[in-house]
Protein backbone atom coordinates (compact mmCIF):
# COMPACT_ATOMS: atom_id res chain seq x y z
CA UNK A 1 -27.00 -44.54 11.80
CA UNK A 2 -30.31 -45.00 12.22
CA UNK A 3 -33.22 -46.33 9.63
CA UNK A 4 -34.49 -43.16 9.18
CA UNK A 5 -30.98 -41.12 8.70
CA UNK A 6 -30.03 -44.31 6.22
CA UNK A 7 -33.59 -44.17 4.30
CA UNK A 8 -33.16 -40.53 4.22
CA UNK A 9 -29.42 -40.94 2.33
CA UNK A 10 -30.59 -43.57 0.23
CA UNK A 11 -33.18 -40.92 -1.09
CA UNK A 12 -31.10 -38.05 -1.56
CA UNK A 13 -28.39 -40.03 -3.92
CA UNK A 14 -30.87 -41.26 -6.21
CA UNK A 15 -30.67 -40.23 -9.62
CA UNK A 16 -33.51 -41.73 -10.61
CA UNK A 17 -35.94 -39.32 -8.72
CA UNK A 18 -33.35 -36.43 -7.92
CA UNK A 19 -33.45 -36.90 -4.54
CA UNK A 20 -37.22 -36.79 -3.94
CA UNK A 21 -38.45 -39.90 -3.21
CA UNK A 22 -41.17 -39.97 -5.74
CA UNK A 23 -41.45 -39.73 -9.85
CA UNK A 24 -44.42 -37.29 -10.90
CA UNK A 25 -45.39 -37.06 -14.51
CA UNK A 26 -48.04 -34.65 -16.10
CA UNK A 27 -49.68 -34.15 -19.26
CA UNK A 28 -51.41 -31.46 -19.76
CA UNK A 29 -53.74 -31.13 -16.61
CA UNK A 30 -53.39 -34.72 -15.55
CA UNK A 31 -50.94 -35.36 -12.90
CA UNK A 32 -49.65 -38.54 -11.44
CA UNK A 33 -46.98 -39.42 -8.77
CA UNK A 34 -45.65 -42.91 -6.96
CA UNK A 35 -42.67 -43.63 -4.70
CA UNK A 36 -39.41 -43.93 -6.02
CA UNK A 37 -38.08 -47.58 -5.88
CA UNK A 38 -35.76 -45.62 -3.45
CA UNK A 39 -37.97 -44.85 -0.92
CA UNK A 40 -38.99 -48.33 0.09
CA UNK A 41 -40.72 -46.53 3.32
CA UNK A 42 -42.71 -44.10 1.48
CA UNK A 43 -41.38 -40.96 3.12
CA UNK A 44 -42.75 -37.85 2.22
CA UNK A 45 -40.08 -35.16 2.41
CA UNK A 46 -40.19 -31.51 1.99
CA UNK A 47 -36.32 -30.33 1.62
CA UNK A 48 -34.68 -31.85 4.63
CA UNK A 49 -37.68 -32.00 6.95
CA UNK A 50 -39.60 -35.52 7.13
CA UNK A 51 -43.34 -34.68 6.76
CA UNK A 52 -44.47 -38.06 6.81
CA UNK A 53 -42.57 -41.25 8.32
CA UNK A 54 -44.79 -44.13 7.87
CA UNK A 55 -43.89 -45.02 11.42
CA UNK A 56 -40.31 -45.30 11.42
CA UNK A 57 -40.34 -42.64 14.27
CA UNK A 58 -42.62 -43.11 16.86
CA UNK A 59 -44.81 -40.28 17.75
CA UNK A 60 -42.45 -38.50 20.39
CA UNK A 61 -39.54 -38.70 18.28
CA UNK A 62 -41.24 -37.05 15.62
CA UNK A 63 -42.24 -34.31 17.89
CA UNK A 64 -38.85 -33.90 19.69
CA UNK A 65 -37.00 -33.53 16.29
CA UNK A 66 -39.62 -30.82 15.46
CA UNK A 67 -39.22 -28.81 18.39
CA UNK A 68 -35.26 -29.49 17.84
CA UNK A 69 -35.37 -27.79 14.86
């Protein structure tokens, strides 16, 4: 398993964040957000697709799982 696949995992079984990666908290109109103490990589994930890597995939990887999918 790679870093990404175990960074990914880690994420998903957090309880803390529900498997985001982030905590967001609002009141009223404001709006705030940080990375989960989960996500030590500060991925940015949108359901199961990575969106943003912070360079654990380098540039053609990214692009070859993209067309993959």
């Amino acid at each position: 398993m790679d870093k990404l696949e175990y960074a990914i995992r880690q994420i998903r079984n957090c309880d803390f964040c529900n498997g985001t990666g982030n905590l967001y908290w609002s009141v009223g109109e404001d709006f705030d957000s940080e990375v989960c103490p989960c996500n030590p990589y500060e991925l940015i994930l949108d359901g199961d697709e990575v969106i943003w890597d912070n360079g654990l995939l380098s540039e053609p990887q990214l692009l070859a799982s993209m067309e993959a999918n």
